[in-house]
Protein backbone atom coordinates (compact mmCIF):
# COMPACT_ATOMS: atom_id res chain seq x y z
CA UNK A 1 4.85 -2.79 18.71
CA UNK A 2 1.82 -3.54 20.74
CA UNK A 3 0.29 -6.17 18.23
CA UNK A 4 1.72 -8.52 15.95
CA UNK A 5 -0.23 -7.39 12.85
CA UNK A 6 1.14 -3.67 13.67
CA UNK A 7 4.59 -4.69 13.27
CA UNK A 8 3.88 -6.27 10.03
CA UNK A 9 2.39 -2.97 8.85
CA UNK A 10 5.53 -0.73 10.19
CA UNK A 11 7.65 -3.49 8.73
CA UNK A 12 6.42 -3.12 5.49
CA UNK A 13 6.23 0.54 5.20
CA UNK A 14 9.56 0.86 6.27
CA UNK A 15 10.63 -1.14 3.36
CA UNK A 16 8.31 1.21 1.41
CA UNK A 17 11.09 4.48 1.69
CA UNK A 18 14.47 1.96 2.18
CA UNK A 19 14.48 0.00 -0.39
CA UNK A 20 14.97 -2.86 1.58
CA UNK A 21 13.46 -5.32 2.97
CA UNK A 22 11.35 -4.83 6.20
CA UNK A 23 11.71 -7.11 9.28
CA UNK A 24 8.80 -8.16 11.43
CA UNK A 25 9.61 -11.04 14.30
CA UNK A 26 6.62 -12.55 16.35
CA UNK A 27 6.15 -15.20 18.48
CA UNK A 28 4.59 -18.89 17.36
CA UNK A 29 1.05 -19.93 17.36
CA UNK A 30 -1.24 -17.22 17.96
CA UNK A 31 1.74 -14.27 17.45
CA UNK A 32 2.17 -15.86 14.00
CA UNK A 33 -1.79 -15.80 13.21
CA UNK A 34 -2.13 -12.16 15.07
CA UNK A 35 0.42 -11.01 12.22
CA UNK A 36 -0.86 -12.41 9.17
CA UNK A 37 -3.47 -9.87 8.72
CA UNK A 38 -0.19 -7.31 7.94
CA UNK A 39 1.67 -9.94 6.45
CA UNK A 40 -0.91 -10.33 3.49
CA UNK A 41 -1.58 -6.53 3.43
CA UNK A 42 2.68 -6.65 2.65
CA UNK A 43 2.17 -8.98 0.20
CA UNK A 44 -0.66 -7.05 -1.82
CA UNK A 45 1.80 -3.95 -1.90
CA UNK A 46 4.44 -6.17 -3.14
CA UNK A 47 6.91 -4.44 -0.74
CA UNK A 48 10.16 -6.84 0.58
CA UNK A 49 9.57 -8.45 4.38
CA UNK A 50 11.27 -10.80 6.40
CA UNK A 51 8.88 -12.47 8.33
CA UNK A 52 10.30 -14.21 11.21
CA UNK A 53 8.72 -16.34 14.20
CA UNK A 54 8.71 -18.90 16.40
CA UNK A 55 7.39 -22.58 16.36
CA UNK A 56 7.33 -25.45 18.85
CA UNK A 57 10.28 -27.64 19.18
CA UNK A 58 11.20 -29.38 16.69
CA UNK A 59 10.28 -32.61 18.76
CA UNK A 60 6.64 -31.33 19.28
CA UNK A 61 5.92 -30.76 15.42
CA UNK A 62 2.90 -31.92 14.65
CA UNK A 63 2.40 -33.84 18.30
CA UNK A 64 -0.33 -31.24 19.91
CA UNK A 65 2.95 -29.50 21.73
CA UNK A 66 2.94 -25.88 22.98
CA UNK A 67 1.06 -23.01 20.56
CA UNK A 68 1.75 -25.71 17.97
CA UNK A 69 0.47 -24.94 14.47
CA UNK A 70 0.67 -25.80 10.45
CA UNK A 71 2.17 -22.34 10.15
CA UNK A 72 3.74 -23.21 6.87
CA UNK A 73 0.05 -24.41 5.58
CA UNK A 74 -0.95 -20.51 6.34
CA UNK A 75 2.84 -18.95 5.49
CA UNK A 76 1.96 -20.10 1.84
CA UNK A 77 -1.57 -18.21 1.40
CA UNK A 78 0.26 -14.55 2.78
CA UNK A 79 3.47 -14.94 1.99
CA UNK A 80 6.13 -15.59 -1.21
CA UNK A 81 7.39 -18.28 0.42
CA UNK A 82 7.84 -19.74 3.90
CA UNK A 83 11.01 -21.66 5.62
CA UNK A 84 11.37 -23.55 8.48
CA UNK A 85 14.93 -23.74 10.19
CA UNK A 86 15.65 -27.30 11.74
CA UNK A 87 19.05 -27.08 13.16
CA UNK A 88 20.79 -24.31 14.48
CA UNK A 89 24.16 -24.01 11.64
CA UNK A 90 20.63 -23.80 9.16
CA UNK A 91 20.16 -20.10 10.73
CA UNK A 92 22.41 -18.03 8.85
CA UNK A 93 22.03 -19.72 5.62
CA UNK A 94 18.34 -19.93 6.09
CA UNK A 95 18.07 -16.03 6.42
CA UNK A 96 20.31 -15.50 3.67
CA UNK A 97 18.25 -17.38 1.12
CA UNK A 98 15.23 -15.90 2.72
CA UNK A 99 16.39 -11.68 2.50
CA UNK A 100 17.09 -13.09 -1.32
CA UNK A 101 13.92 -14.27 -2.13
CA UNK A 102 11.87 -11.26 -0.40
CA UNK A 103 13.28 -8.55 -3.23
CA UNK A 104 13.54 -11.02 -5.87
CA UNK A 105 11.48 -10.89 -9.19
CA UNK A 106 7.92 -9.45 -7.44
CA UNK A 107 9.13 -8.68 -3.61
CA UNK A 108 6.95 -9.79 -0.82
CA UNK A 109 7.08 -11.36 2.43
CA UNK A 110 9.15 -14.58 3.18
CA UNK A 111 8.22 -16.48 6.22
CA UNK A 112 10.90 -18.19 8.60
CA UNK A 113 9.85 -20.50 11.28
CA UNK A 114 12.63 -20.64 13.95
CA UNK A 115 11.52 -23.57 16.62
CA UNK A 116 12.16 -23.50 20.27
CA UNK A 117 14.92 -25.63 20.22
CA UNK A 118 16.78 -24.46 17.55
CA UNK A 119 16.79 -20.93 19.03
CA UNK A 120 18.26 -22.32 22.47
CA UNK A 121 20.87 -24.52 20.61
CA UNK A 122 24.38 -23.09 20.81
CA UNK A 123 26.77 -23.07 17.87
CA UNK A 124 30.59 -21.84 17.06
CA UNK A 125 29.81 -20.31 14.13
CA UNK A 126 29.31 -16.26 15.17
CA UNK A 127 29.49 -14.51 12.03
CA UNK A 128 27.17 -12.13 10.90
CA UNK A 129 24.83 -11.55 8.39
CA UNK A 130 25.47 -8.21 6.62
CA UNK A 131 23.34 -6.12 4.43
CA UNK A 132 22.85 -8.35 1.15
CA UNK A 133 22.68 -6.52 -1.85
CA UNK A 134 19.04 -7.36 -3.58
CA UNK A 135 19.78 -10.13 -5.91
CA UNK A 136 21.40 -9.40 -9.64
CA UNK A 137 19.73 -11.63 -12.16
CA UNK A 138 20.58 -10.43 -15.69
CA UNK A 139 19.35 -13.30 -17.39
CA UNK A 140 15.79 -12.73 -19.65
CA UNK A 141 14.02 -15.38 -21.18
CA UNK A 142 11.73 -14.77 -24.49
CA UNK A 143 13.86 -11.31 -25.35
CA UNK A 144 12.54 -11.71 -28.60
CA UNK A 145 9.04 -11.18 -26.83
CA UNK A 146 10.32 -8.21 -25.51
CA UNK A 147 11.77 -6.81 -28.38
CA UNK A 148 8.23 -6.96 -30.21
CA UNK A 149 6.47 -5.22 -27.62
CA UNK A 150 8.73 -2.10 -27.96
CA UNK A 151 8.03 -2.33 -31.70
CA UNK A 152 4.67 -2.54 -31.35
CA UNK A 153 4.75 0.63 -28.75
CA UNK A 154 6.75 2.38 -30.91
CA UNK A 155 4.41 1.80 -33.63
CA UNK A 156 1.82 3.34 -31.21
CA UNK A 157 -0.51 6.52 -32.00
CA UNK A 158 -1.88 6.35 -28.28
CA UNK A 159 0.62 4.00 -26.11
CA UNK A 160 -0.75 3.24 -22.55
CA UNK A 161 0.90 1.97 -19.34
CA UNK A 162 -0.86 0.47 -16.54
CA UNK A 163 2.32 -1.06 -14.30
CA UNK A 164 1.99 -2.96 -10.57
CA UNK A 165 3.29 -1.45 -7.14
CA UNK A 166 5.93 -3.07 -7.16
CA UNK A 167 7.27 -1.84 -10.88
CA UNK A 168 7.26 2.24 -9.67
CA UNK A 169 9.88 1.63 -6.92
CA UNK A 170 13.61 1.37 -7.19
CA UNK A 171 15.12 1.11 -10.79
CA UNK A 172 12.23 -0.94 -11.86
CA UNK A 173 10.58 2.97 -11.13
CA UNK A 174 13.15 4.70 -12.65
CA UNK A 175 12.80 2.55 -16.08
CA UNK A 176 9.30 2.86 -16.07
CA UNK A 177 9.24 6.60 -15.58
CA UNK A 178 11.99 6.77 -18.29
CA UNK A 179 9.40 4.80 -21.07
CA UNK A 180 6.53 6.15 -20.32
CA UNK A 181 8.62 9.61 -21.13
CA UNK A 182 10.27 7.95 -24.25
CA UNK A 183 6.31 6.78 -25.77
CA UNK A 184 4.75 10.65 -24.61
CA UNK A 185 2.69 9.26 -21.75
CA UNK A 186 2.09 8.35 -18.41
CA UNK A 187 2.33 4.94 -16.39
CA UNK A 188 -0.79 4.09 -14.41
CA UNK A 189 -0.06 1.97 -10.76
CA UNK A 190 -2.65 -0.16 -9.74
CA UNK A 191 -2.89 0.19 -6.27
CA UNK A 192 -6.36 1.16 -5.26
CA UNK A 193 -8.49 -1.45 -3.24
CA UNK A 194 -11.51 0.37 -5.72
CA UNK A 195 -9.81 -0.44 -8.40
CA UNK A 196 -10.81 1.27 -11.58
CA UNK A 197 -13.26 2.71 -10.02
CA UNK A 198 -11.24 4.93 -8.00
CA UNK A 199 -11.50 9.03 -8.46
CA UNK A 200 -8.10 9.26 -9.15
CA UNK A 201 -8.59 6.92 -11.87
CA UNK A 202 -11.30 8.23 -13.58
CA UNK A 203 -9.44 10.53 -16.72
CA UNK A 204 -7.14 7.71 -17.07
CA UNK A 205 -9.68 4.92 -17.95
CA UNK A 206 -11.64 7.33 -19.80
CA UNK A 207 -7.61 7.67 -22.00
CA UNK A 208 -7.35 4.11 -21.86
CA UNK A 209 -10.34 3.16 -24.31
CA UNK A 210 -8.81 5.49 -26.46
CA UNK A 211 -5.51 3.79 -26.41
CA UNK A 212 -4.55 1.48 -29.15
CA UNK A 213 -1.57 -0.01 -27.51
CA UNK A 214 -1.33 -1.18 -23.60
CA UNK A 215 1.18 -2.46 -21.89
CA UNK A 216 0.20 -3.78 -18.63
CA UNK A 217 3.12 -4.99 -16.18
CA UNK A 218 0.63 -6.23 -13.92
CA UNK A 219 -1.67 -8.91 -12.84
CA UNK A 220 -4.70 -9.30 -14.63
CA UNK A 221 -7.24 -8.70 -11.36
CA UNK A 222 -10.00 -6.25 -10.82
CA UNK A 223 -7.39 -3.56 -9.90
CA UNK A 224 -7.00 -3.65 -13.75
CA UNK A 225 -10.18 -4.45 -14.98
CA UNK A 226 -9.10 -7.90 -15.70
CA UNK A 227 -7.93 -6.57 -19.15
CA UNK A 228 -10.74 -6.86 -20.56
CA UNK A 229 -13.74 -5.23 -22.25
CA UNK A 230 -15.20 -2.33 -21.72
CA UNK A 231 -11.79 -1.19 -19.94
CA UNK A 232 -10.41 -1.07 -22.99
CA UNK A 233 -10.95 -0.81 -26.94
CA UNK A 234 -11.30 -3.78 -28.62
CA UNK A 235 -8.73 -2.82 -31.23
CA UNK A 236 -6.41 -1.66 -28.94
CA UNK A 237 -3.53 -4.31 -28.69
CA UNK A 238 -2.83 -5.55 -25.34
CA UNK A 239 1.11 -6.39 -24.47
CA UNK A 240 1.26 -8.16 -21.18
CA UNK A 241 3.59 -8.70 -18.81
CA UNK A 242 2.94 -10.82 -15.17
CA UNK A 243 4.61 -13.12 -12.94
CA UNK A 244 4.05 -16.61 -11.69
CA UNK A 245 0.83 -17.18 -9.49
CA UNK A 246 -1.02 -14.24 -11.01
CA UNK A 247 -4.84 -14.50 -12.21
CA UNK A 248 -4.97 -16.05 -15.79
CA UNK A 249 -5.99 -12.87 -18.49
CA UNK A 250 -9.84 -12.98 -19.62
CA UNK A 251 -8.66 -12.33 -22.94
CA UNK A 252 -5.72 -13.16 -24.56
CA UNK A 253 -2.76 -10.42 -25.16
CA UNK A 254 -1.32 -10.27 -28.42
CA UNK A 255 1.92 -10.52 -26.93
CA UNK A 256 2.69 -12.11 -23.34
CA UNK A 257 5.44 -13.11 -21.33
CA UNK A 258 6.81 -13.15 -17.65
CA UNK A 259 9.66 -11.36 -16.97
CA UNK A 260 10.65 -9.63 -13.56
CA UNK A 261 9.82 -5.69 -13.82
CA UNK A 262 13.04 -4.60 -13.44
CA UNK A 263 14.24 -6.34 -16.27
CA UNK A 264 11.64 -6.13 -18.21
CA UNK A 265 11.37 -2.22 -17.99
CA UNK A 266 15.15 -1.80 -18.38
CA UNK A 267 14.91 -3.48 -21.34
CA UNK A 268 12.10 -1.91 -22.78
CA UNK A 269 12.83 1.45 -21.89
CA UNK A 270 16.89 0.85 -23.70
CA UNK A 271 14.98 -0.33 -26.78
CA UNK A 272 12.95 2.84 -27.31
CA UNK A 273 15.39 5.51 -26.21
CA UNK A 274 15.27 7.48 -29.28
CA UNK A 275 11.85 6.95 -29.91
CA UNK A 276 9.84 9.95 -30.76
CA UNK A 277 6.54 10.16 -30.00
CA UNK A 278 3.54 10.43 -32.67
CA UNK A 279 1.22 12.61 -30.64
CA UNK A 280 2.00 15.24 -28.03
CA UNK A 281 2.56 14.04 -24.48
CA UNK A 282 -0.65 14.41 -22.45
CA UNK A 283 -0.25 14.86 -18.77
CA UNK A 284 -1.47 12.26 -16.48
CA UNK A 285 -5.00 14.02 -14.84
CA UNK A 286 -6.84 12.92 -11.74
CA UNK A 287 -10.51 13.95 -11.00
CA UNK A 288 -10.83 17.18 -9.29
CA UNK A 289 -14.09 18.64 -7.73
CA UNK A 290 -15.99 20.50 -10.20
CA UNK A 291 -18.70 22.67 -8.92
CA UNK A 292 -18.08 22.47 -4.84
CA UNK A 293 -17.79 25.66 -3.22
CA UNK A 294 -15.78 26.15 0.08
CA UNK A 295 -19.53 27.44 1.55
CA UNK A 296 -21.00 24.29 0.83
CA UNK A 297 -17.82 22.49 2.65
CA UNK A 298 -18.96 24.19 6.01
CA UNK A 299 -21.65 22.95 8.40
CA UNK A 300 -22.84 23.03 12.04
CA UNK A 301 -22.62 19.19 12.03
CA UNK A 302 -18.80 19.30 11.28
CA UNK A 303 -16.42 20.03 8.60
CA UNK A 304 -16.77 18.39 5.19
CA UNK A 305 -13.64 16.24 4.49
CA UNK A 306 -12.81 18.48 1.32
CA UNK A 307 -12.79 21.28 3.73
CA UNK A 308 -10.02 19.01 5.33
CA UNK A 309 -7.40 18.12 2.69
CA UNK A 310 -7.97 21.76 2.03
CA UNK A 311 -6.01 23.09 5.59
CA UNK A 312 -4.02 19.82 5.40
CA UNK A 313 -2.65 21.09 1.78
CA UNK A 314 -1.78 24.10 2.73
CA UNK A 315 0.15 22.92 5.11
CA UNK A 316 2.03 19.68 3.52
CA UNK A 317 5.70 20.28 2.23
CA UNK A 318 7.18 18.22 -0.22
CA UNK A 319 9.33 15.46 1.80
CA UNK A 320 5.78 14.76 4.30
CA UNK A 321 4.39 11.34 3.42
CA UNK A 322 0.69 11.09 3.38
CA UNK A 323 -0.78 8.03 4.70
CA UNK A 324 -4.43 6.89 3.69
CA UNK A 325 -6.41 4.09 5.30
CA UNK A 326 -9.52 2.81 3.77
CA UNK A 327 -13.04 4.08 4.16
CA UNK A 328 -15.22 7.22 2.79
CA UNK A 329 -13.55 9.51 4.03
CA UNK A 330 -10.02 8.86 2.77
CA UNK A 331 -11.62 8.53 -0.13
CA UNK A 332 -12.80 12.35 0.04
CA UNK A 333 -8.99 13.04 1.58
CA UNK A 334 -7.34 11.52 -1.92
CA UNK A 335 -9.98 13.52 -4.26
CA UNK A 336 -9.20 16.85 -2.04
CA UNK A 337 -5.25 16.06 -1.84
CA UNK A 338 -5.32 15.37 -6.22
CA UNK A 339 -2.31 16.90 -7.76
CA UNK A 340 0.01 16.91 -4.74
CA UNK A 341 3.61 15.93 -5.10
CA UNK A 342 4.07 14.11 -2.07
CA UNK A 343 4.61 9.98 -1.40
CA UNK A 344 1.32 8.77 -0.78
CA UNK A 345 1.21 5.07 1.10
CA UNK A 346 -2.15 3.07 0.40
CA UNK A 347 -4.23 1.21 2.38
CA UNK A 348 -3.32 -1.67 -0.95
CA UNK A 349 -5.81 -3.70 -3.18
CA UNK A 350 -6.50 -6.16 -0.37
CA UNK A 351 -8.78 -3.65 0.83
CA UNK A 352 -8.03 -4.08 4.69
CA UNK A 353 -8.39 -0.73 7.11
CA UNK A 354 -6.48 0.23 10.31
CA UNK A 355 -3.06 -0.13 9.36
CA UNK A 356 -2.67 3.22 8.54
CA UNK A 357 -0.72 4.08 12.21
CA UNK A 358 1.60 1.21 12.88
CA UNK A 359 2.42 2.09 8.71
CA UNK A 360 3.12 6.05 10.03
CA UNK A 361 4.81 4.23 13.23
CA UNK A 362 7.49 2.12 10.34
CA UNK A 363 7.87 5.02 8.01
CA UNK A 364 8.92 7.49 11.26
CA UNK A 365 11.04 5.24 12.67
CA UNK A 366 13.01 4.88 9.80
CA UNK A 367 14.42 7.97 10.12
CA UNK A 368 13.16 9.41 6.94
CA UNK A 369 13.30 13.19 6.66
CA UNK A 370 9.79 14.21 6.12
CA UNK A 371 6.73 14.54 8.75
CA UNK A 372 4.68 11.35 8.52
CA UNK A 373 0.63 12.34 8.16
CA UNK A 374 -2.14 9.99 8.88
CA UNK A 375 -6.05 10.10 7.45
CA UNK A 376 -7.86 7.59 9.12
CA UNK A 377 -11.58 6.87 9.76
CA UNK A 378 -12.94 6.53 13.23
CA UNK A 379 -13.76 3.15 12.68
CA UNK A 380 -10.61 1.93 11.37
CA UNK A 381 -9.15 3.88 14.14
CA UNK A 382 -9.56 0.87 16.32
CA UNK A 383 -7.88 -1.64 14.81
CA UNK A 384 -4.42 -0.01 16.09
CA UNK A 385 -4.86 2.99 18.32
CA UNK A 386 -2.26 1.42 20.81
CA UNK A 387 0.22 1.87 18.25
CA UNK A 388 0.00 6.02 19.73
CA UNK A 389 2.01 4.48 23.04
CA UNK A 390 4.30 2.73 20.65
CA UNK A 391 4.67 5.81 18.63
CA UNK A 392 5.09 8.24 22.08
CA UNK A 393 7.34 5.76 22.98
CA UNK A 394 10.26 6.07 20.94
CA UNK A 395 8.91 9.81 20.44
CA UNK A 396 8.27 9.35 16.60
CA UNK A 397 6.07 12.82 15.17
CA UNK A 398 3.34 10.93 13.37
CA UNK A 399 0.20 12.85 13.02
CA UNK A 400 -3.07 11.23 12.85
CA UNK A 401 -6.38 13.06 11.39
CA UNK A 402 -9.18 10.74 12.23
CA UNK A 403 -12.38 11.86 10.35
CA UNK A 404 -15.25 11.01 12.74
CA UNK A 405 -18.76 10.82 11.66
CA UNK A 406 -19.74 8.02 14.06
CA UNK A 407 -19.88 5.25 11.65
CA UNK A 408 -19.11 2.54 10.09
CA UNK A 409 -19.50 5.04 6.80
CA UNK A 410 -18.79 2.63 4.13
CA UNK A 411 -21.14 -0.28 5.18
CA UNK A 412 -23.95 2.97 7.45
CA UNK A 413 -24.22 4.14 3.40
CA UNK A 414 -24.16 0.78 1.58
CA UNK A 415 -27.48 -0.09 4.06
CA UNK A 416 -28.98 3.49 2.78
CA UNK A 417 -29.15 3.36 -0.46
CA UNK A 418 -29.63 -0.34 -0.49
CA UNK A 419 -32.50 -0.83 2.50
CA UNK A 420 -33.44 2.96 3.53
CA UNK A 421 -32.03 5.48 6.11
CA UNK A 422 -34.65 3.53 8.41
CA UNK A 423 -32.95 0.40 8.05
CA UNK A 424 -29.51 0.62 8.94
CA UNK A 425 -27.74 -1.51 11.76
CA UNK A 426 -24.90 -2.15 14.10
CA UNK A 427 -22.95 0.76 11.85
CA UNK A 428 -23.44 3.27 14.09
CA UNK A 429 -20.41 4.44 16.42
CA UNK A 430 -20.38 6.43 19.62
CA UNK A 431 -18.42 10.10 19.27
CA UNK A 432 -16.12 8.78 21.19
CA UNK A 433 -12.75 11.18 22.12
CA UNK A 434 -10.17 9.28 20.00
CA UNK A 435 -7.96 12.81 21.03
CA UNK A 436 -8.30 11.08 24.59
CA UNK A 437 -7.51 7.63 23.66
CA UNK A 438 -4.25 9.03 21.96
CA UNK A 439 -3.46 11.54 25.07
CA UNK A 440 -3.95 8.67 27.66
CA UNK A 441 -0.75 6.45 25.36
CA UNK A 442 1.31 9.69 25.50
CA UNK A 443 0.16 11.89 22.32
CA UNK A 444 -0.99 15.40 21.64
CA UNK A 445 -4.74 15.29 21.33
CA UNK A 446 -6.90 17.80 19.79
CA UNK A 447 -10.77 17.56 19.29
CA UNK A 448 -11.55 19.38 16.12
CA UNK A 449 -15.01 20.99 15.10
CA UNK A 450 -14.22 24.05 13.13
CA UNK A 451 -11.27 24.58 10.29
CA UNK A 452 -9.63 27.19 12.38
CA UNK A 453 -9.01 25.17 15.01
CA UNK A 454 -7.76 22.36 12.96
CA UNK A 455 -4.49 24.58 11.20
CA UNK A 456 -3.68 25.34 14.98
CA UNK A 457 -3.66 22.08 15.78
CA UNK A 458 -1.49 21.09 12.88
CA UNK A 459 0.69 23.57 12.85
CA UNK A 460 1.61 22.79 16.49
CA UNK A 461 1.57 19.33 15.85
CA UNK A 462 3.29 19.13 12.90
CA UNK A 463 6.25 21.21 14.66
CA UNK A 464 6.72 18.94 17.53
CA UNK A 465 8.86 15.33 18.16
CA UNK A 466 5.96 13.59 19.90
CA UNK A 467 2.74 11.75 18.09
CA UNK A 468 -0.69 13.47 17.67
CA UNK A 469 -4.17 12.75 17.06
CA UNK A 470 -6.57 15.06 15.77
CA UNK A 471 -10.30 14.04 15.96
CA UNK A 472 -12.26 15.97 13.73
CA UNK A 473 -15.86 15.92 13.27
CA UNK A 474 -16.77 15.43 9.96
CA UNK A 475 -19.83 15.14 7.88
CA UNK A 476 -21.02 11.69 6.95
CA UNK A 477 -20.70 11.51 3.59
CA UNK A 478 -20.76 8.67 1.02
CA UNK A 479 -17.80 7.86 -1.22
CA UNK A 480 -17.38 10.60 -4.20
CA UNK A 481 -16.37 7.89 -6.25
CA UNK A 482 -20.06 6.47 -6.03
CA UNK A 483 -21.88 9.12 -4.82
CA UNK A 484 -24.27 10.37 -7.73
């Protein structure tokens, strides 16, 4: 990777589609600070990583030696936990431990600092460290907890789910999806860095303060709306599950308890298996575009990003990931994709942009079968655009669609409607040629101004073994999720 925090990203998303943990090695001191920006991102998505770098010697800890630095101080803010190896037989042992606690209860990243000296230090013992199976913990504490929440959901008229990242992956997933079934509705993941504000949110909260009965495997944080009034009814019983470290509930649950997902779900979703639900199963529905015309999507200034996800979804077969970064106009991108059946990969609640490319860059280059497509804005474009060489490289297909309006669009809007369109500053952005950028690292480049142009261009990209970039001009256009 050409930057620390990149690798982090592709780490992560690899671990995203293998069910396994991610690896991301860096070097000490300033490698280890470049990375943390990815490493925390990780660590919001709950995904599994292995985060591995250097440190001074051993002998220089502490003593003002070479990039020497209280990485374990900062290991503990991003990361599960953090490790530091002080003699070389530690190594395997260390790793070990460390692979265990990255997919244990809520995965994450685990930190390993391997010093100088230790990594130059010889040692007989040459085995190696195969694939560790993630960790099989049977044991639950306060079952009798457990046991009352699938009563009470049982009992339910309208039962509601609302369930973290990391609870829709793996067989945590496959419980979750098999209870919500069981109860006649649908599980909510609380993923969006708008939280509940979110489009694709919108039905579901509207559902939710009709619910009498939620169960919420997840943190009690804005992504939830703290579970708390006016999110939800005030007679509606609230069943709670969360882990250690996560925000203290506003309000107090009528039944609470901390239980890893996986076992939690299993249990839960065992315990109603012949339940039959009181009302008919609604279907989980996302906001959709009411009254938009594709006439009104067209425009001399560039194409309107509805107009966008429209070629794109025409296009998108069911194995392609789709990758969204942050901004307004993946915003526009998830409203115009709603519906579609494909793996979509978040920019996560931390609400950091630009790690949508070294993500595509992790996903491709673990060999999964489907094409790997990008929506990125033109400013978070930036952060990682050298990621393209990495990418043309090792000859991964990722496809990049950078919506360019020459802004900062999030912040150019908040300065509208807070100061006046006469008052905005330093969020403007040149036009610059991101096609270029990507075509000078080894890419396909296309510069996009019409909707014709841009199904050529993704047709031929999509078909080839190399990375592309397509910079379309867009309209500048405020989030629809706050736009009146």
């Amino acid at each position: 990777m050409r930057h620390e925090s990149g690798a982090a990203y592709a780490a992560g998303a690899s671990a995203e589609l293998r069910e396994m943990p991610g690896v991301a090695l860096v070097t000490a001191g300033p490698g280890f600070l470049a990375a943390t920006l990815g490493v925390a991102t990780i660590k919001s998505m709950e995904l599994p990583l292995l985060f591995l770098s250097g440190a001074s010697a051993t002998s220089d800890a502490g003593a003002g030696g070479f990039q020497d630095l209280d990485q374990t101080s900062v290991a503990l803010v991003t990361c599960k936990a953090t490790m530091r190896v002080t003699s070389v037989k530690d190594i395997r042992k260390t790793l070990i431990e460390a692979w265990r606690l990255a997919q244990s209860s809520i995965p994450g990243p685990v930190h390993v600092s391997l010093p100088l000296d230790v990594l130059l230090a010889e040692t007989p013992d040459v085995l190696s460290i195969q694939r560790q199976p993630p960790p099989a913990d049977s044991a639950i504490r306060d079952e009798s907890i457990l046991h009352g929440m699938a009563l009470k959901l049982m009992e339910a008229k309208r039962p509601f789910i609302i369930a973290r990242q990391s609870a829709s992956r793996g067989a945590a997933g496959r419980s979750l999806h098999a209870l919500a079934q069981q109860l006649g509705t649908t599980a909510f993941i609380s993923e969006s860095p708008r939280g509940l504000s979110d489009l694709k949110y919108r039905e579901i909260v509207s559902r939710l303060r009709d619910s009498d009965c939620l169960l919420a495997i997840a943190p009690a944080d804005f992504a939830v709306g703290f579970l708390a009034e006016p999110v939800i009814a005030p007679s509606c019983e609230v069943l709670h599950i969360d882990a250690p470290g996560d925000p203290q509930p506003r309000q107090p649950a009528e039944l609470l308890t901390q239980v890893a997902p996986d076992l939690a779900l299993s249990y839960l979703a065992n315990a109603t298996a012949s339940h039959v639900p009181l009302l008919p199963v609604r279907r989980q529905l996302e906001a959709v575009p009411q009254s938009t015309e594709i006439s009104s999507l067209l425009s001399k200034d560039g194409l309107h990003p509805l107009e966008v996800a429209r070629v794109v979804r025409g296009l998108l077969q069911p194995d392609d990931v789709v990758i969204l970064d942050g901004g307004e106009f993946c915003q526009w991108i998830r409203l115009g994709l709603h519906g579609v059946p494909n793996r979509m990969v978040w920019n996560s609640k931390l609400g950091g942009i630009g790690g949508s490319i070294p993500m595509a860059v992790g996903i491709a280059s673990a060999s999964y079968r489907g094409r790997t497509i990008i929506f990125v804005g033109d400013g978070s474009f930036g952060y990682h655009s050298s990621e393209f060489e990495t990418a043309a490289r090792n000859a991964l297909p990722i496809v990049a669609i950078v919506g360019n309006d020459r802004r900062w669009g999030a912040e150019w809007h908040l300065q509208v409607s807070r100061y006046g369109s006469d008052r905005t500053y330093g969020t403007e952005l040149s036009g610059a040629r991101y096609d270029l950028v990507a075509s000078g690292f080894g890419a396909l480049g296309f510069h996009i101004t019409d909707s014709v142009a841009l199904e050529e261009a993704l047709r031929v990209s999509l078909d080839r073994s190399q990375p592309a970039c397509l910079n379309v001009q867009i309209l500048s256009l405020q989030s629809p999720a706050v736009a009146p």
